[in-house]
C-alpha atoms as a PDB file:
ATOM      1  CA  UNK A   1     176.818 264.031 105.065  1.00  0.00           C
ATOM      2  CA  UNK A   2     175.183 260.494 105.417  1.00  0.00           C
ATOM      3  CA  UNK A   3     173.839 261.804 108.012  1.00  0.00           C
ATOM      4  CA  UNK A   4     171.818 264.572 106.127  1.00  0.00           C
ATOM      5  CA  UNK A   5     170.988 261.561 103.201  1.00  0.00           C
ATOM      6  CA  UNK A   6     169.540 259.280 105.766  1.00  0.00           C
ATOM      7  CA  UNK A   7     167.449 262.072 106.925  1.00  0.00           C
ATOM      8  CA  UNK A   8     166.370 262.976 103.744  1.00  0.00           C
ATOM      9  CA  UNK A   9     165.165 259.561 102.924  1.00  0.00           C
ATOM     10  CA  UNK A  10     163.234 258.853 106.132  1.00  0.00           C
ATOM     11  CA  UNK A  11     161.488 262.802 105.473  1.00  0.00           C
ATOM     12  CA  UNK A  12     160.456 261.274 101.776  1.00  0.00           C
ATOM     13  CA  UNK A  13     158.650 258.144 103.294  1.00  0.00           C
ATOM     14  CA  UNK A  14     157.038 260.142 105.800  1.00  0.00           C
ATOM     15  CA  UNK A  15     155.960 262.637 103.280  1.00  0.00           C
ATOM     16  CA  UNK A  16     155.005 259.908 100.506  1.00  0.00           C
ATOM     17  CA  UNK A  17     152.809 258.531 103.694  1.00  0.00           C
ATOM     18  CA  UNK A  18     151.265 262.217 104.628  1.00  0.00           C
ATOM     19  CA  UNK A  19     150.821 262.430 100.922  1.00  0.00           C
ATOM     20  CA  UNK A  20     149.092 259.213 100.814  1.00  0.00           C
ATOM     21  CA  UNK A  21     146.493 259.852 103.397  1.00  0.00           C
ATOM     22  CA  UNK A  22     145.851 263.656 101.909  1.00  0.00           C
ATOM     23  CA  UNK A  23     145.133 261.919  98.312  1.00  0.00           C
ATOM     24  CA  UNK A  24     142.941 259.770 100.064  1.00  0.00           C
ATOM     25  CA  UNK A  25     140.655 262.509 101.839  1.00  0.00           C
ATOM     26  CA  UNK A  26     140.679 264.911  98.724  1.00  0.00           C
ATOM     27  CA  UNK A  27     139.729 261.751  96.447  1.00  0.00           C
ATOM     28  CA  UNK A  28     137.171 260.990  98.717  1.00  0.00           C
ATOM     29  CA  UNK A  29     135.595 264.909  99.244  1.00  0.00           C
ATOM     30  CA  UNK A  30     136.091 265.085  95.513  1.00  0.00           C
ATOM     31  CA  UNK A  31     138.827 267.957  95.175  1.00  0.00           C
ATOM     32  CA  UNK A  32     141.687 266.005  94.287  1.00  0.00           C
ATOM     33  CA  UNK A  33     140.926 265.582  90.434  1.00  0.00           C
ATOM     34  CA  UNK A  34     139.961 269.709  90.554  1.00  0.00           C
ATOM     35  CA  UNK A  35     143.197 270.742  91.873  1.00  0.00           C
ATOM     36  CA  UNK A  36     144.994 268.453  89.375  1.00  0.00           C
ATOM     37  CA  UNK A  37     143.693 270.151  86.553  1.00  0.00           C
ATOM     38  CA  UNK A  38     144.677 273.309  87.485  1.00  0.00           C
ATOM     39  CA  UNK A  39     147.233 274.958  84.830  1.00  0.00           C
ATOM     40  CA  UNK A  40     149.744 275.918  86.863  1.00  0.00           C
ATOM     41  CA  UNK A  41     149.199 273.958  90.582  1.00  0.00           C
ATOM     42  CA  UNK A  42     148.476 271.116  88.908  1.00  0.00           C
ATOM     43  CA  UNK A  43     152.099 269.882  88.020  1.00  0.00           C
ATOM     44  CA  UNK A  44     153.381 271.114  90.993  1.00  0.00           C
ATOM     45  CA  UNK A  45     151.202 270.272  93.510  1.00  0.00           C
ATOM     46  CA  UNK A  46     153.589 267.226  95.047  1.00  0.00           C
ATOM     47  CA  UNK A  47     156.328 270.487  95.844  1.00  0.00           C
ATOM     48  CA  UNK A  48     153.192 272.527  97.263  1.00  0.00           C
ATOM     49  CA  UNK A  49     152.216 269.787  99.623  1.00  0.00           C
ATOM     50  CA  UNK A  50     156.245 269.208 100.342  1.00  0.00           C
ATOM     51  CA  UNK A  51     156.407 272.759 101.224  1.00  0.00           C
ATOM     52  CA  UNK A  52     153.605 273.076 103.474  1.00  0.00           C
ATOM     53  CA  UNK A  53     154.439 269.844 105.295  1.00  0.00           C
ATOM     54  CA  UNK A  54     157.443 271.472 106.110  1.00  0.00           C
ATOM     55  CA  UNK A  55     156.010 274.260 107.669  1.00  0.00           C
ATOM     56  CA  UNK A  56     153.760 272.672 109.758  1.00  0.00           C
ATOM     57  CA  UNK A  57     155.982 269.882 110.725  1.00  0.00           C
ATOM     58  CA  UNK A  58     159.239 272.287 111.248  1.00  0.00           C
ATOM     59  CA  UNK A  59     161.788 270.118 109.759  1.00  0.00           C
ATOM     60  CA  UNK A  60     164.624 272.062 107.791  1.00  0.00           C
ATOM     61  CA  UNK A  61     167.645 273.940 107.934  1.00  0.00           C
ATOM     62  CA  UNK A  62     169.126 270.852 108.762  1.00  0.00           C
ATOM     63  CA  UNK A  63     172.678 272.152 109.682  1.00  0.00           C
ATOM     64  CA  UNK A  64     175.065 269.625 109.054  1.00  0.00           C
ATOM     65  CA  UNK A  65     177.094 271.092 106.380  1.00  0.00           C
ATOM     66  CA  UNK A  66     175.101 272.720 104.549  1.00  0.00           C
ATOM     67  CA  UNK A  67     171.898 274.694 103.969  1.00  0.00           C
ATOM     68  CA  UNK A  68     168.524 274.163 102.282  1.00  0.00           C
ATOM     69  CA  UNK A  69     168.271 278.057 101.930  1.00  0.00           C
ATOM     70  CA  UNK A  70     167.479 279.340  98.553  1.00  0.00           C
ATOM     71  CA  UNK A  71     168.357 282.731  97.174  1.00  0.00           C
ATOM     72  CA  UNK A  72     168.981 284.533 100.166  1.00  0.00           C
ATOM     73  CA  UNK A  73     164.968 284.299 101.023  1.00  0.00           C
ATOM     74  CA  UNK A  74     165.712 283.599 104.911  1.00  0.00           C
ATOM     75  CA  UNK A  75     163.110 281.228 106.325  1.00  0.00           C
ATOM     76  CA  UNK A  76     161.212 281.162 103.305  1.00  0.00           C
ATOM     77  CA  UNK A  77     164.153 279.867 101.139  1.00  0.00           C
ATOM     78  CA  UNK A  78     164.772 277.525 103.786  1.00  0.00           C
ATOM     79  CA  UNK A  79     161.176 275.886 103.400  1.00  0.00           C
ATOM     80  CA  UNK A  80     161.174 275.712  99.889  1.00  0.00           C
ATOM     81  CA  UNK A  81     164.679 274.213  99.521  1.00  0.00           C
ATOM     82  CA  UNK A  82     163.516 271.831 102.043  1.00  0.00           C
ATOM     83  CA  UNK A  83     160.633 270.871 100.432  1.00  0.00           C
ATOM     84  CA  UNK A  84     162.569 270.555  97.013  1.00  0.00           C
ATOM     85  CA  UNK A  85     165.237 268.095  98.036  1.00  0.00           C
ATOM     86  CA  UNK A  86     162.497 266.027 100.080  1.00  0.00           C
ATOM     87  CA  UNK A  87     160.285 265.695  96.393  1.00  0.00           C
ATOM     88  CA  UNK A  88     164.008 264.807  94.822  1.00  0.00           C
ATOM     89  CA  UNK A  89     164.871 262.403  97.471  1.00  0.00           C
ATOM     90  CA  UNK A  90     161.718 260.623  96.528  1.00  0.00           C
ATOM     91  CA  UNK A  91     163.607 258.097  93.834  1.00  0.00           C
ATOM     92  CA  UNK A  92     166.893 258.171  95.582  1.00  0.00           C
ATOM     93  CA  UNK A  93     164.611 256.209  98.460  1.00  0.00           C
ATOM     94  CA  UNK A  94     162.922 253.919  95.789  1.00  0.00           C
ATOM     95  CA  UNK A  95     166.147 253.558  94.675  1.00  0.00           C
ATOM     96  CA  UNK A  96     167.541 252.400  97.759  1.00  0.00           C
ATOM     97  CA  UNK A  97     164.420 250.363  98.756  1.00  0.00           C
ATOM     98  CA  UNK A  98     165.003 248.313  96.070  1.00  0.00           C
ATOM     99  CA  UNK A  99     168.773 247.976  95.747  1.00  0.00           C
ATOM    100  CA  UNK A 100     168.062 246.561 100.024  1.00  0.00           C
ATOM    101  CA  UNK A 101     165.428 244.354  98.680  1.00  0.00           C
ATOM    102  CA  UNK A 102     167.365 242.674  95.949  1.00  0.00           C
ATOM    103  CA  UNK A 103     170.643 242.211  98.575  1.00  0.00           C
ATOM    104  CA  UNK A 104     168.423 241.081 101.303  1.00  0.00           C
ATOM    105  CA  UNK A 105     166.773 238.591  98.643  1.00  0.00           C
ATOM    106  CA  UNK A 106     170.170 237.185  97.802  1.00  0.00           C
ATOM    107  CA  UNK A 107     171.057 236.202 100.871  1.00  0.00           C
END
């Protein structure tokens, strides 16, 4: 299980740094704001990213104890359930950044 958390929190910074760079480039060609203000991809456009950096990067599945599949969709589920828990795991590693930080500063 902690194994599966840890995992989840390291996939989060790495995606939070792919995400980053991606901003960067589609600030820079001028699409990001365009694709922002779209209706529907708009407010979900962190969970599109998340799911195809999972698909390119072929993380998920992760087979601890448990799957990421979603309504019986196969690898498709998989993905997306993937991709969800790695945009939730965002705070939960802000979260634990900080709770570090403030113990280490103690010290």
């Amino acid at each position: 299980m902690m194994a599966t958390v840890l995992t989840l929190i390291i996939l989060a910074m790495v995606f939070q740094g792919v995400l980053a760079v991606l901003n960067s480039i589609l600030d820079t060609v001028g699409v990001g704001s365009m694709l922002s203000g779209l209706p529907v991809v708009g407010s979900n456009l962190n969970l599109i990213w998340a799911y195809l950096f999972v698909t390119v990067s072929g993380v998920g599945g992760f087979g601890y104890a448990g799957s990421t599949e979603i309504l019986g969709m196969g690898t498709f589920g998989t993905d997306v359930g993937t991709a969800l828990a790695i945009c939730a795991f965002i705070p939960v590693k802000d979260a634990a950044l900080s709770a570090l930080g403030k113990g280490l500063s103690r010290g």
